[in-house]
Each structure stands twice: as structure tokens, then as C-alpha cells.
C-alpha atoms as a PDB file:
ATOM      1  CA  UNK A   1     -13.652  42.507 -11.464  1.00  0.00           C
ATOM      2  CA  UNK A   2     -15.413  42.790  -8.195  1.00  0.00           C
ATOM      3  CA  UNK A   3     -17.448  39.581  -8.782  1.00  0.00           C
ATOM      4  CA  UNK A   4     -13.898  37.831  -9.970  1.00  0.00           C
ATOM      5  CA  UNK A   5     -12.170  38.935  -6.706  1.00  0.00           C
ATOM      6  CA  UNK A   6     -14.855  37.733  -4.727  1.00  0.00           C
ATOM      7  CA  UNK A   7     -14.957  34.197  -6.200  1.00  0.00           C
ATOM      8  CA  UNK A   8     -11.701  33.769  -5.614  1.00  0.00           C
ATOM      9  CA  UNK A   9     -12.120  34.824  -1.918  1.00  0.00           C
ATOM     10  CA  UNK A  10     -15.209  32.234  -1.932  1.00  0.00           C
ATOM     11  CA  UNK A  11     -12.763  29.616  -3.011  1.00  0.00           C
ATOM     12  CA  UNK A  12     -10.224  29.881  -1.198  1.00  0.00           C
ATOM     13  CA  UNK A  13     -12.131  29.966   2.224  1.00  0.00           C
ATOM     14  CA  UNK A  14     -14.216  26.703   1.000  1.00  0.00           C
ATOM     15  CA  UNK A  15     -10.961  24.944  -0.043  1.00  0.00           C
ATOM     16  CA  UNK A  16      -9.336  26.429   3.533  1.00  0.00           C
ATOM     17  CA  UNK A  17     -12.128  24.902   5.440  1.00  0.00           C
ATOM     18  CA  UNK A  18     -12.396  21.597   3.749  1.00  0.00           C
ATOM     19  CA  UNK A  19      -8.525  21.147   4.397  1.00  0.00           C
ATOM     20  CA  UNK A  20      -9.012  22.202   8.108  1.00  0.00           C
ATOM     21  CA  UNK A  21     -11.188  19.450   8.371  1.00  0.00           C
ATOM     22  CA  UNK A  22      -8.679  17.192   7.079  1.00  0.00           C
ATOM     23  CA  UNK A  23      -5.795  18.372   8.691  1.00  0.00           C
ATOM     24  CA  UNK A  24      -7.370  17.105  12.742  1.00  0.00           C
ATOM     25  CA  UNK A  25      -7.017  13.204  11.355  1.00  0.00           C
ATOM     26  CA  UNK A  26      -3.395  11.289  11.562  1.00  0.00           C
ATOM     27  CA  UNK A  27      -4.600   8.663   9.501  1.00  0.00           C
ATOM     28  CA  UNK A  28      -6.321   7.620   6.606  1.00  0.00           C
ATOM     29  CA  UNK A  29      -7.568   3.781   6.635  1.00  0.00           C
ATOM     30  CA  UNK A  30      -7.733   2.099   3.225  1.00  0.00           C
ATOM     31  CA  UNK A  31      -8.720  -0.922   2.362  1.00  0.00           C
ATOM     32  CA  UNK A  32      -7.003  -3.881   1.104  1.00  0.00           C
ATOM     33  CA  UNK A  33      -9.952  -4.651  -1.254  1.00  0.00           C
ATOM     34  CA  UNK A  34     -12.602  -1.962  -2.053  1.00  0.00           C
ATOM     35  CA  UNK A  35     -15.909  -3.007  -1.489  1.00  0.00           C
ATOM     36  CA  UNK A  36     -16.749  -2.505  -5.976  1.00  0.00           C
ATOM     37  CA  UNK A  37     -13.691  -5.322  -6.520  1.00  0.00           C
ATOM     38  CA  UNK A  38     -14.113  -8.917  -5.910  1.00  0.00           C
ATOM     39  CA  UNK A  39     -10.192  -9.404  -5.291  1.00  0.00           C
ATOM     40  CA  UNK A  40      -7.411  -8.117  -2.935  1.00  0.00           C
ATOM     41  CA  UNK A  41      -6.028  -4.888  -4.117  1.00  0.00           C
ATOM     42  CA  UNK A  42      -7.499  -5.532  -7.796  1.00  0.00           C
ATOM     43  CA  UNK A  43      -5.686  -3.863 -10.538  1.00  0.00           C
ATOM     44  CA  UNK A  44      -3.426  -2.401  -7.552  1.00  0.00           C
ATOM     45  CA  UNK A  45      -5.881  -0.327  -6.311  1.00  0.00           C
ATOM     46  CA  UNK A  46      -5.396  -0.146  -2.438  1.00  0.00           C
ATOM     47  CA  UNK A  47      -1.350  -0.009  -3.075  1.00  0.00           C
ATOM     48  CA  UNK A  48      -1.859   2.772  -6.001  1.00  0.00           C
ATOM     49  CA  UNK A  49      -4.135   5.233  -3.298  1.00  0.00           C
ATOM     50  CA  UNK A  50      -2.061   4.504  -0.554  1.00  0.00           C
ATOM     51  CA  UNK A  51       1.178   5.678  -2.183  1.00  0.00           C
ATOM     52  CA  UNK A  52      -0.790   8.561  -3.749  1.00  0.00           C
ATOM     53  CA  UNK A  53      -2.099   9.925  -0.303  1.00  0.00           C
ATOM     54  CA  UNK A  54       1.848   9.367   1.296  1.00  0.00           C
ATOM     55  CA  UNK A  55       2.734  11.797  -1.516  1.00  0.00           C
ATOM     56  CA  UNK A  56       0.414  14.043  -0.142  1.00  0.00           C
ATOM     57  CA  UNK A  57       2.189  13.901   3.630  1.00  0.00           C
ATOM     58  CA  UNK A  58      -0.916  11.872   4.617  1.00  0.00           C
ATOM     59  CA  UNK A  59      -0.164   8.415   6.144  1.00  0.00           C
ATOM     60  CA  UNK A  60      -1.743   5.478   5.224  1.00  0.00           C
ATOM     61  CA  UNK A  61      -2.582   2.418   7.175  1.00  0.00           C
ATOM     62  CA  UNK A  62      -4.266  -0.898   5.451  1.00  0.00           C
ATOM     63  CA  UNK A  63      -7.570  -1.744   6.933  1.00  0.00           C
ATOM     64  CA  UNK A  64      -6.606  -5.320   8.146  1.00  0.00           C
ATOM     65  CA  UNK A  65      -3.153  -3.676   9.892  1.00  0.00           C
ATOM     66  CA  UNK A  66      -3.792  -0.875  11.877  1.00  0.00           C
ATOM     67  CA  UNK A  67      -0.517   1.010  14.061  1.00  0.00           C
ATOM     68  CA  UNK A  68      -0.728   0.671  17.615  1.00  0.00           C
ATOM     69  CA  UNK A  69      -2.331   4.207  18.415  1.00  0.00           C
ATOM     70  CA  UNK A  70      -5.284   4.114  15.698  1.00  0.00           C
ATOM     71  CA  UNK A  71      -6.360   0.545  16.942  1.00  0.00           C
ATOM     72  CA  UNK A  72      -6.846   1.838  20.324  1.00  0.00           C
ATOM     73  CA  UNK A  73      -8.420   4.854  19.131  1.00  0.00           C
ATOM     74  CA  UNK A  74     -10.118   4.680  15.347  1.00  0.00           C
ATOM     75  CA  UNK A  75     -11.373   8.091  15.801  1.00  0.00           C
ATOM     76  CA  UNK A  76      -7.260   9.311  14.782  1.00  0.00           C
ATOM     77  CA  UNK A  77      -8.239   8.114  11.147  1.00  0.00           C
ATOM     78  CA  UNK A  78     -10.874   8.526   8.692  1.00  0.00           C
ATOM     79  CA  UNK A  79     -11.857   5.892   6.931  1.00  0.00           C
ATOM     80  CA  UNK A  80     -11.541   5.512   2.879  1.00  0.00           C
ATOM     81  CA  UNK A  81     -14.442   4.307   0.573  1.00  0.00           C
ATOM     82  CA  UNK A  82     -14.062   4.018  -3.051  1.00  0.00           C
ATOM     83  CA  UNK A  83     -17.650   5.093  -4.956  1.00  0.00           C
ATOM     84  CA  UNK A  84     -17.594   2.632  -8.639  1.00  0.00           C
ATOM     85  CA  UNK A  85     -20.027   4.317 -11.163  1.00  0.00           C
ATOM     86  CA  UNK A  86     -18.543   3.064 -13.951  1.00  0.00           C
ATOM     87  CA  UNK A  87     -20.418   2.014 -17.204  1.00  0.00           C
ATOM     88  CA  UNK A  88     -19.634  -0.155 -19.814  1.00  0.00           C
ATOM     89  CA  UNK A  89     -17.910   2.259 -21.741  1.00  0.00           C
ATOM     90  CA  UNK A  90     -16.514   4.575 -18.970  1.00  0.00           C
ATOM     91  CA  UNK A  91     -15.008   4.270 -15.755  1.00  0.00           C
ATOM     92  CA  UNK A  92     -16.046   6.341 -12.622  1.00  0.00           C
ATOM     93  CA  UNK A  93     -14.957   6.260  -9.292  1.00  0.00           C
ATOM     94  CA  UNK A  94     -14.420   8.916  -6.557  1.00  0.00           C
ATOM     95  CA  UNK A  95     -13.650   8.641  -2.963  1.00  0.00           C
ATOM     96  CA  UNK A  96     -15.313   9.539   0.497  1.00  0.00           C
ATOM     97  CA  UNK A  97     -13.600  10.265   3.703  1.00  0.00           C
ATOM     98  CA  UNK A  98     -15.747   9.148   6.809  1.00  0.00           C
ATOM     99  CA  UNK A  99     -14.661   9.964  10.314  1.00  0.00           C
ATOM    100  CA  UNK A 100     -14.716   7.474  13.129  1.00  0.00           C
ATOM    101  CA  UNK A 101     -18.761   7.966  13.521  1.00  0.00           C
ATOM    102  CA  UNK A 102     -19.324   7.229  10.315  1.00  0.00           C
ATOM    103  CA  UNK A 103     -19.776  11.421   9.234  1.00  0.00           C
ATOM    104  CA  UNK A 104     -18.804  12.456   5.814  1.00  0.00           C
ATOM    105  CA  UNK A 105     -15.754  14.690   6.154  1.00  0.00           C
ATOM    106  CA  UNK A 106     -14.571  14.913   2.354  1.00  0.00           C
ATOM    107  CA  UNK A 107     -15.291  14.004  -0.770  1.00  0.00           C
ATOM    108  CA  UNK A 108     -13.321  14.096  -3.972  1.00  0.00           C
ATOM    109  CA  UNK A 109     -14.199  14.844  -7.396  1.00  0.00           C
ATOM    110  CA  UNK A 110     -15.413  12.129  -9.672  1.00  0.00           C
ATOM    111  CA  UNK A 111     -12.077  10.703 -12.005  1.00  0.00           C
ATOM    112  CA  UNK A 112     -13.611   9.391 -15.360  1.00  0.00           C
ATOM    113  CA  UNK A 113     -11.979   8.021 -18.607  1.00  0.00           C
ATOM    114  CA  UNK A 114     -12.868   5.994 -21.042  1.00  0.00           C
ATOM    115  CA  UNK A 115      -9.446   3.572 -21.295  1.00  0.00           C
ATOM    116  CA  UNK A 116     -10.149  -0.266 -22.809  1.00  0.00           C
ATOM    117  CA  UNK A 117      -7.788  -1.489 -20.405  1.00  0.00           C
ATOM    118  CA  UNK A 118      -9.590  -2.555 -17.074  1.00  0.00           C
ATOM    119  CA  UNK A 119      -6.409  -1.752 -15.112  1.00  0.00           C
ATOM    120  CA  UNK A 120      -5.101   1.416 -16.711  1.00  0.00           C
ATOM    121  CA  UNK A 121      -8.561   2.783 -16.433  1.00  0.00           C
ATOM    122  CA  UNK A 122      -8.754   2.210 -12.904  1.00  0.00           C
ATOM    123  CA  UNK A 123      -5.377   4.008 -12.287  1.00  0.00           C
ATOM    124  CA  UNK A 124      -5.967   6.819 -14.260  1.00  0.00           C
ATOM    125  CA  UNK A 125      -9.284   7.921 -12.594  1.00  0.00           C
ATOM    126  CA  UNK A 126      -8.104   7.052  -9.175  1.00  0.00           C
ATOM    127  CA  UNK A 127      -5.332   9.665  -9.750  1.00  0.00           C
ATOM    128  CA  UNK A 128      -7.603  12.370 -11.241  1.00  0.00           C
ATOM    129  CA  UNK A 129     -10.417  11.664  -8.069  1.00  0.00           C
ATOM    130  CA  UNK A 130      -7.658  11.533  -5.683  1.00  0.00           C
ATOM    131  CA  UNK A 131      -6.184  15.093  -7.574  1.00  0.00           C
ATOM    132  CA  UNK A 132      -8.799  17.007  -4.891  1.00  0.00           C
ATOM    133  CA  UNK A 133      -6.930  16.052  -2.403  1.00  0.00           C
ATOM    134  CA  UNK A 134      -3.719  17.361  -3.283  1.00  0.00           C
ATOM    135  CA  UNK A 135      -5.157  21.266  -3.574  1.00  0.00           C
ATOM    136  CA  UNK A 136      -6.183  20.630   0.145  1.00  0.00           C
ATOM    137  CA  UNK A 137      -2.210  21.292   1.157  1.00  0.00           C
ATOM    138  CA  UNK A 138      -2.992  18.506   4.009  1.00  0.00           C
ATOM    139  CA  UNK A 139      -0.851  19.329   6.979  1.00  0.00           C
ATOM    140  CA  UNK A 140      -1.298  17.234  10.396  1.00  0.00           C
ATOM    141  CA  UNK A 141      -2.726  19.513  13.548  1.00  0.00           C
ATOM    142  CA  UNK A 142      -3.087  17.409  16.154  1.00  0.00           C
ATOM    143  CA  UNK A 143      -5.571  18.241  19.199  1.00  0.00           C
ATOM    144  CA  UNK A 144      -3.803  20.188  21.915  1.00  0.00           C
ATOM    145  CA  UNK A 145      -4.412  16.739  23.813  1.00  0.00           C
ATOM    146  CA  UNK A 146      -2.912  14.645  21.694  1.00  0.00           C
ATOM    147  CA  UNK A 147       0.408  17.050  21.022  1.00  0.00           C
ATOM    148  CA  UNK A 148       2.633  15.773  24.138  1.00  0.00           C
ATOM    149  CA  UNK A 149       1.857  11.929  23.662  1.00  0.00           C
ATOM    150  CA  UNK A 150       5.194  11.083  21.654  1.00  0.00           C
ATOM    151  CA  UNK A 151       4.899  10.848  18.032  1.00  0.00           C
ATOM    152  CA  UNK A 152       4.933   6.734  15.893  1.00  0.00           C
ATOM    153  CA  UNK A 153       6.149   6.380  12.462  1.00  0.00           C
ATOM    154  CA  UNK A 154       4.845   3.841   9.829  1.00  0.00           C
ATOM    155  CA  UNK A 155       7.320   1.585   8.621  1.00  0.00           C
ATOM    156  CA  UNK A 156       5.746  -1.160   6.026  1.00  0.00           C
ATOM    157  CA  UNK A 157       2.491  -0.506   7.928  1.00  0.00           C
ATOM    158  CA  UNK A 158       4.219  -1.113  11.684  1.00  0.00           C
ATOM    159  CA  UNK A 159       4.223   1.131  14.032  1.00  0.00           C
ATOM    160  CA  UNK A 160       7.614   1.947  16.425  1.00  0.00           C
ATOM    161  CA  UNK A 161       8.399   4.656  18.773  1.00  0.00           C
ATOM    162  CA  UNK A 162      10.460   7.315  18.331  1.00  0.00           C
ATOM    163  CA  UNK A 163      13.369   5.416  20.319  1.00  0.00           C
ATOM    164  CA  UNK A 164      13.454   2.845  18.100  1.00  0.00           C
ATOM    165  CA  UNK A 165      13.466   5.564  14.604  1.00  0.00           C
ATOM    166  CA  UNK A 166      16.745   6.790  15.539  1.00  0.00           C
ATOM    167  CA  UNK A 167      18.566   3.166  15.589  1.00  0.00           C
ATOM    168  CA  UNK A 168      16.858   1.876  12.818  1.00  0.00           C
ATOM    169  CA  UNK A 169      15.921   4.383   9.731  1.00  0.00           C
ATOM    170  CA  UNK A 170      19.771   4.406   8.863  1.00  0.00           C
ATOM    171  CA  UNK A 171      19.767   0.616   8.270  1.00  0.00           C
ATOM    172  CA  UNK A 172      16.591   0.624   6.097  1.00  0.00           C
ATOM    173  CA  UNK A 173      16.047   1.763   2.507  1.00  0.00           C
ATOM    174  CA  UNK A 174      13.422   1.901   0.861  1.00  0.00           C
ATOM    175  CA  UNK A 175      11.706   3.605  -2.381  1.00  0.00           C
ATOM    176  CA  UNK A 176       8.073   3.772  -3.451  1.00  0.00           C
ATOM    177  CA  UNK A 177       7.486   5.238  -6.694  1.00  0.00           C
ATOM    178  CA  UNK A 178       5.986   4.848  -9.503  1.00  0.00           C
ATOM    179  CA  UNK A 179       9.355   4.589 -11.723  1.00  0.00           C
ATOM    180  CA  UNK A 180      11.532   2.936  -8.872  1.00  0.00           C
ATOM    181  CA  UNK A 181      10.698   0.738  -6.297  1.00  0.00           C
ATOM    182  CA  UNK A 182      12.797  -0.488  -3.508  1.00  0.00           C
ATOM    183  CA  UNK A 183      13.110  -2.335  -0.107  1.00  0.00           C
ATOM    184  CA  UNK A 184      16.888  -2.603   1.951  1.00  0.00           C
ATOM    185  CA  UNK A 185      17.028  -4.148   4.823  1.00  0.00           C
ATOM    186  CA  UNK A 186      20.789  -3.876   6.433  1.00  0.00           C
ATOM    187  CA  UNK A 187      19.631  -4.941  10.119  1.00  0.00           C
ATOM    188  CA  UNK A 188      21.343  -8.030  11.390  1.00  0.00           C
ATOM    189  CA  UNK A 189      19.304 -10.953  12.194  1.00  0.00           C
ATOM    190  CA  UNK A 190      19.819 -14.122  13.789  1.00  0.00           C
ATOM    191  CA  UNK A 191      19.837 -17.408  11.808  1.00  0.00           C
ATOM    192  CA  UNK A 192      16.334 -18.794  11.761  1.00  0.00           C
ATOM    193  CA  UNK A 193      14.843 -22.434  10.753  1.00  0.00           C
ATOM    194  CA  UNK A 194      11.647 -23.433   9.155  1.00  0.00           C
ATOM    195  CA  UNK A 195      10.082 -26.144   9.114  1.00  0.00           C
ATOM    196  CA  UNK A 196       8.906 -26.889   5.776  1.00  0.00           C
ATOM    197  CA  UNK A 197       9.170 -30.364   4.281  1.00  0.00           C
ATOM    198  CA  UNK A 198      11.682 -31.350   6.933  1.00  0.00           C
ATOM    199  CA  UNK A 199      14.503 -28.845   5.076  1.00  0.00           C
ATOM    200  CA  UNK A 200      16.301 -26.494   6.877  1.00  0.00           C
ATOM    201  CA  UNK A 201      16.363 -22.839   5.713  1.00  0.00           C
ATOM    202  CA  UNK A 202      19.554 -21.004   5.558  1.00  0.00           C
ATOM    203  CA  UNK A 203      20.253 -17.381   7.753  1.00  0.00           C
ATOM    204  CA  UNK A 204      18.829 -15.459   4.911  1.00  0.00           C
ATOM    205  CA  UNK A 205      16.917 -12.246   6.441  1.00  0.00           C
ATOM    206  CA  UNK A 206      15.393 -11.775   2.746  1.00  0.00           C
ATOM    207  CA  UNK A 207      14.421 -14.954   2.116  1.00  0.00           C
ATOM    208  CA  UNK A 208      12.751 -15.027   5.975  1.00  0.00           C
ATOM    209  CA  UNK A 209      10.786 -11.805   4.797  1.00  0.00           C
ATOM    210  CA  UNK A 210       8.977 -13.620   1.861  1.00  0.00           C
ATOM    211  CA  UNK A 211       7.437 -16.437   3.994  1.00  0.00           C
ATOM    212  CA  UNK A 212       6.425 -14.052   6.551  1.00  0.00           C
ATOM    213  CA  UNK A 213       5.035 -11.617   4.069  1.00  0.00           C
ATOM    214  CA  UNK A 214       1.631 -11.238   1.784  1.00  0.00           C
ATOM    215  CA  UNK A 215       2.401 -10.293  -1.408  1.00  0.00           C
ATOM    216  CA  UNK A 216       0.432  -9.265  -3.986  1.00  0.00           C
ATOM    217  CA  UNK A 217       0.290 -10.200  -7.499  1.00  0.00           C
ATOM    218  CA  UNK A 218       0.612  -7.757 -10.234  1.00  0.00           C
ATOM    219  CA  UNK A 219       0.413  -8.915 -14.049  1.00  0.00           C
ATOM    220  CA  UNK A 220       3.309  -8.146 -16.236  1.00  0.00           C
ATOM    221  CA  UNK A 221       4.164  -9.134 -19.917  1.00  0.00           C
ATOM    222  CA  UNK A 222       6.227 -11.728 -19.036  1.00  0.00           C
ATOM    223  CA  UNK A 223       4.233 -13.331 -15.927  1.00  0.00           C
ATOM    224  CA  UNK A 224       3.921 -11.190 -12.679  1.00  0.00           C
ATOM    225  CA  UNK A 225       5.485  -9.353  -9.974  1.00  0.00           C
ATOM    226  CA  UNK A 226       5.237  -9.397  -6.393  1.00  0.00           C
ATOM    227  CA  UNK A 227       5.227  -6.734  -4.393  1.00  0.00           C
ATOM    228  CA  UNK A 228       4.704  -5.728  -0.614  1.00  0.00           C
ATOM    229  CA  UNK A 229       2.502  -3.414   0.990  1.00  0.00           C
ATOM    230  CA  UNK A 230       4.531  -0.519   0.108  1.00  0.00           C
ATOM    231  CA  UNK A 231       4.276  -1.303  -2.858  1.00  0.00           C
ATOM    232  CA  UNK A 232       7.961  -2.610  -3.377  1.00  0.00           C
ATOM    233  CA  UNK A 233       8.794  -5.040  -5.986  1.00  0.00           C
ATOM    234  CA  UNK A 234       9.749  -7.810  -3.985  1.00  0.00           C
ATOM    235  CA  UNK A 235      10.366 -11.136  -6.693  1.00  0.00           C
ATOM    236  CA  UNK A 236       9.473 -10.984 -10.144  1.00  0.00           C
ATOM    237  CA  UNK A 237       7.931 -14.205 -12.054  1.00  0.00           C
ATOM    238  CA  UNK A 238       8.572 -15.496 -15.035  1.00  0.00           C
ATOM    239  CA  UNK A 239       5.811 -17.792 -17.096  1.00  0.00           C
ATOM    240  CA  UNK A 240       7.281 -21.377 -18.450  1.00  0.00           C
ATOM    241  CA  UNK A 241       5.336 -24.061 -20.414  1.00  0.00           C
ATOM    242  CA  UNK A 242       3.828 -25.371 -17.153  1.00  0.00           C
ATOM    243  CA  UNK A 243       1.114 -23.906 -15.955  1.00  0.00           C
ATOM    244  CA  UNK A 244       1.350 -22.773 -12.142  1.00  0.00           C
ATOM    245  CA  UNK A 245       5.190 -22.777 -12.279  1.00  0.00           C
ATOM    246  CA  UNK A 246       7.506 -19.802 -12.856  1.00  0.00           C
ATOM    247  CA  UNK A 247      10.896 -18.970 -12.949  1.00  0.00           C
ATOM    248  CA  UNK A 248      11.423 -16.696  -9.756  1.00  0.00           C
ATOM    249  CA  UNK A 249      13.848 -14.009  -8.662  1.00  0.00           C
ATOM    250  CA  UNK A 250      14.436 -11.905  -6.128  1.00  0.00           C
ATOM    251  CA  UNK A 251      17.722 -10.098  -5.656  1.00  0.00           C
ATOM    252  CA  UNK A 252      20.710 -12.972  -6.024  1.00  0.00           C
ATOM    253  CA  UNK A 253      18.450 -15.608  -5.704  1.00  0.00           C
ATOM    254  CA  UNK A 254      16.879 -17.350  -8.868  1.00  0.00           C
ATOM    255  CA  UNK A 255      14.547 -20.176  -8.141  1.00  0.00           C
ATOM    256  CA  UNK A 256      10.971 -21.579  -9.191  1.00  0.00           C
ATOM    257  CA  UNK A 257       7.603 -20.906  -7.718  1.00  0.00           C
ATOM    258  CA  UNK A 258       4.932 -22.994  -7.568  1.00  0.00           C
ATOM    259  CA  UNK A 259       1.101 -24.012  -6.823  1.00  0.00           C
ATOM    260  CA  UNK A 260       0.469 -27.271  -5.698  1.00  0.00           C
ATOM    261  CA  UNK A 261      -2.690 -28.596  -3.402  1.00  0.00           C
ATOM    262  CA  UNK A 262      -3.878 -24.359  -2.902  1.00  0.00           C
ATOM    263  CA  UNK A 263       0.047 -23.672  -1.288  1.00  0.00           C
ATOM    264  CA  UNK A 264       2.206 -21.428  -2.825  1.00  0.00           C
ATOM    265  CA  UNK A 265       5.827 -22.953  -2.682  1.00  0.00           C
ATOM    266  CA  UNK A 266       9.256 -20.923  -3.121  1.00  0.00           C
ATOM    267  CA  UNK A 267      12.522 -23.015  -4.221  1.00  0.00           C
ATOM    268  CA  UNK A 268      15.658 -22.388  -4.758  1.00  0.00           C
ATOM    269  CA  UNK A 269      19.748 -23.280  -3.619  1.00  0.00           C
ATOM    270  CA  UNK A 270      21.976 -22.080  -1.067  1.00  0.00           C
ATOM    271  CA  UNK A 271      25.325 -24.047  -2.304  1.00  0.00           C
ATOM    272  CA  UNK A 272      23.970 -27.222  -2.089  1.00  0.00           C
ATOM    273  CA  UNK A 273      21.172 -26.538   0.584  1.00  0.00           C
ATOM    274  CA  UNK A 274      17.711 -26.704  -1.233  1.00  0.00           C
ATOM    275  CA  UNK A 275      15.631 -23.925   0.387  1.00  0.00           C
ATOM    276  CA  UNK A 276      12.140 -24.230  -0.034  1.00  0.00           C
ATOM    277  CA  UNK A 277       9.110 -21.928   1.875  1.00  0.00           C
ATOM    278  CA  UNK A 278       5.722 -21.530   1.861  1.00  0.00           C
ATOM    279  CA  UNK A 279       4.644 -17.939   0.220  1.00  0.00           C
ATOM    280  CA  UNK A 280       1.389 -16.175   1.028  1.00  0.00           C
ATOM    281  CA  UNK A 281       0.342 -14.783  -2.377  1.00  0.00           C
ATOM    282  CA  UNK A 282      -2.841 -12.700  -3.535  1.00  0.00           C
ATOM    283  CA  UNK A 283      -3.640 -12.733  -7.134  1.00  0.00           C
END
């Protein structure tokens, strides 16, 4: 009984100090492609850990868009790697949290399975690594220095101040989970043009979103989806008999999509405006 009790004591002042170590860092920085993939957030790994660790309280920032405050001062984050030991029959992967010198603050627990499926493999041991973290009850304790220097929020990986939350969090919807996903955007904006093939665009904020967007490509039965660095599910594509040409919508709007020359090209009618822009897509 004695032995039991202390055991539990042991534990509980391990996982207590592991989560104090955690709990001085603001950030965590994860890449847009782990260093084991050859693609851009393969099999949606960099937008599956980010939402994981936001569950978590934690926020996330993409290594090629860092807020304001980490870019001027890295040390506010730790940075994510992604350890691959997988086999031919098994996938392995944990995760290591380095600190702004490069120290090893944390490390999870290895997630293993032995799924067919490339993608649902990868998913379901990136949830049962990234399980360690959730017993670590992360909460954000700032260094006395840092307390009285105004607080930024994260909004689809900007930064704004706290002046600017207040005006526009009531305008702006959005929804990241795995069974819904959603992005509403009720600001006003002024009527933009772009130049693309000498056509004129119409006032469209949503539309102007897309072409100022990346968007990453995520396989579905019927083609793929799109989604943003959320993740939200942005337009949804639909295969036809011609290769690098889909059926495309996104809200109201139904359109095509299309490769031609390396360029990504969004269509689609406004009345009797043709509306066509350029996407930036990552398969």
C-alpha cells in the first residue's frame, strides 16, 4: 500500500514538473511539412497536430507564419519535430518539443498502429503520441516580465491586438473540428479588382480570400477538398472525365477548377461577369 501511495506521489510530481516546463512557452511552432514527408502537410499532418494542441489551450503557429511577438522573440515558442520510425508493417511516430536553443523540453510517447491506410495510420498515431500532452493540463504562465506587455490573439495564424479583438471576434465565425468545419467572415470590405486575364473580379470578400489564400489539398472519394490553415473546408472538388479539371464549390458559388501551364485557375459567373483567379494550391 505504502509502495502504491508512493508511486502515485512519484507520478504526479514527474507529470507536475514536465507540465511546468511547458506551461513558461506561449507558443508551439509546427511545421507545414515535417521533415519524414516529402509534401506540404502530407496526409494532413501539420493541420491534424495543430488543431490537436489548440484543443489542449496551446496555440499553434505554422513555421513559415509566425505572429508578430514570436518573430521578434523565438524563444516564446518551442519548436515541434515529428520522430518517423515506422516500418513496413507499422507506423511510429512521436514528437519532441525543443526550446529556442535547441534544448529538449518534452517528449511524447511513441503512437504506433498497424492501419493499411497510409493516411489513417498517420492520424491515428499522431493522436495517441500527441495523448501525453493532454495529461500535462498545459496552462500558460508567462514570466513576470512578460505579464504587463498586452496580450495577441491568433486569428487564421495572424496576430492583432487586443483593440482590434473587441471590434472584430463578433463578425467572425469560425469552427475547427473534426466533425464540423467552418469559416464566416461578416466584415465589410471594399470592392477589389484583379487582374487576371484582363477580367474584372466582382466585390466578393470570399472569392478575394481564395486567391489570397494557400490551400491545401485533402483527398476525398469524390475528388478533394480544400481547406485553410485552420483547417476549414474552404471549396470542395469534384473529379470529371478530364483530367486536371473539377467541378468546384464553395458556398453559392459553383464553378470549375483547373491546371493549366503549373497555375491553378478558379472560374465561375457573377450574372453574366465571368470571374476567374489564380489559386495557390498544395497537393
Amino acid at each position: 500500500m505504502i509502495r502504491n501511495l508512493l508511486s502515485f506521489i512519484i507520478m504526479l510530481t514527474v507529470c507536475g514538473s514536465i507540465s511546468a516546463q511547458l506551461n513558461p512557452y506561449k507558443y508551439v511552432i509546427v511545421p507545414v511539412q515535417f521533415e519524414a514527408f516529402d509534401q506540404t502537410n502530407k496526409y494532413s499532418s501539420s493541420t491534424l497536430v495543430k488543431y490537436l494542441l489548440q484543443q489542449e489551450g496551446i496555440l499553434v503557429a505554422y513555421d513559415n507564419d509566425l505572429p508578430a511577438d514570436l518573430a521578434s522573440n523565438r524563444c516564446l515558442g518551442l519548436k515541434l519535430k515529428m520522430e518517423d520510425n515506422s516500418g513496413m508493417f507499422s507506423t511510429k511516430v512521436r514528437f519532441i518539443f525543443r526550446d529556442c536553443n535547441g534544448a529538449e523540453v518534452f517528449t511524447t510517447k511513441t503512437g504506433s498502429n498497424k492501419i493499411k491506410d497510409y493516411k489513417e495510420a498517420y492520424a491515428a498515431a499522431i493522436r495517441e503520441a500527441l495523448q501525453s500532452v493532454s495529461a500535462l493540463g498545459y496552462q500558460y504562465q508567462p514570466a513576470a516580465e512578460d505579464k504587463d506587455k498586452g496580450v495577441t490573439v491568433s486569428f487564421k495564424d495572424d496576430v492583432r491586438s487586443v483593440e482590434e479583438k473587441t471590434a472584430g471576434d463578433k463578425a467572425v465565425i469560425q469552427e475547427a473540428t473534426p466533425e464540423a468545419q467552418r469559416y464566416e467572415d461578416k466584415r465589410p470590405v471594399p470592392s477589389t479588382y484583379t487582374k487576371a486575364g484582363g477580367i474584372a473580379t466582382g466585390s466578393s470578400r470570399e472569392a478575394d480570400d481564395l486567391s489570397s489564400e494557400v490551400l491545401y489539398a485533402q483527398t476525398t472519394d469524390t475528388g478533394y477538398q480544400l481547406v485553410d490553415s485552420t483547417p476549414a473546408i474552404r471549396v470542395r472538388l469534384f473529379k470529371t472525365s478530364m483530367p486536371q479539371v473539377y467541378l468546384a464549390t464553395y458556398g453559392e458559388l459553383q464553378g470549375l477548377v483547373y491546371e493549366k501551364d503549373g497555375t491553378w485557375t478558379w472560374e465561375y459567373y457573377t450574372g453574366d461577369t465571368l470571374v476567374t483567379k489564380e489559386l495557390n494550391i498544395k497537393f
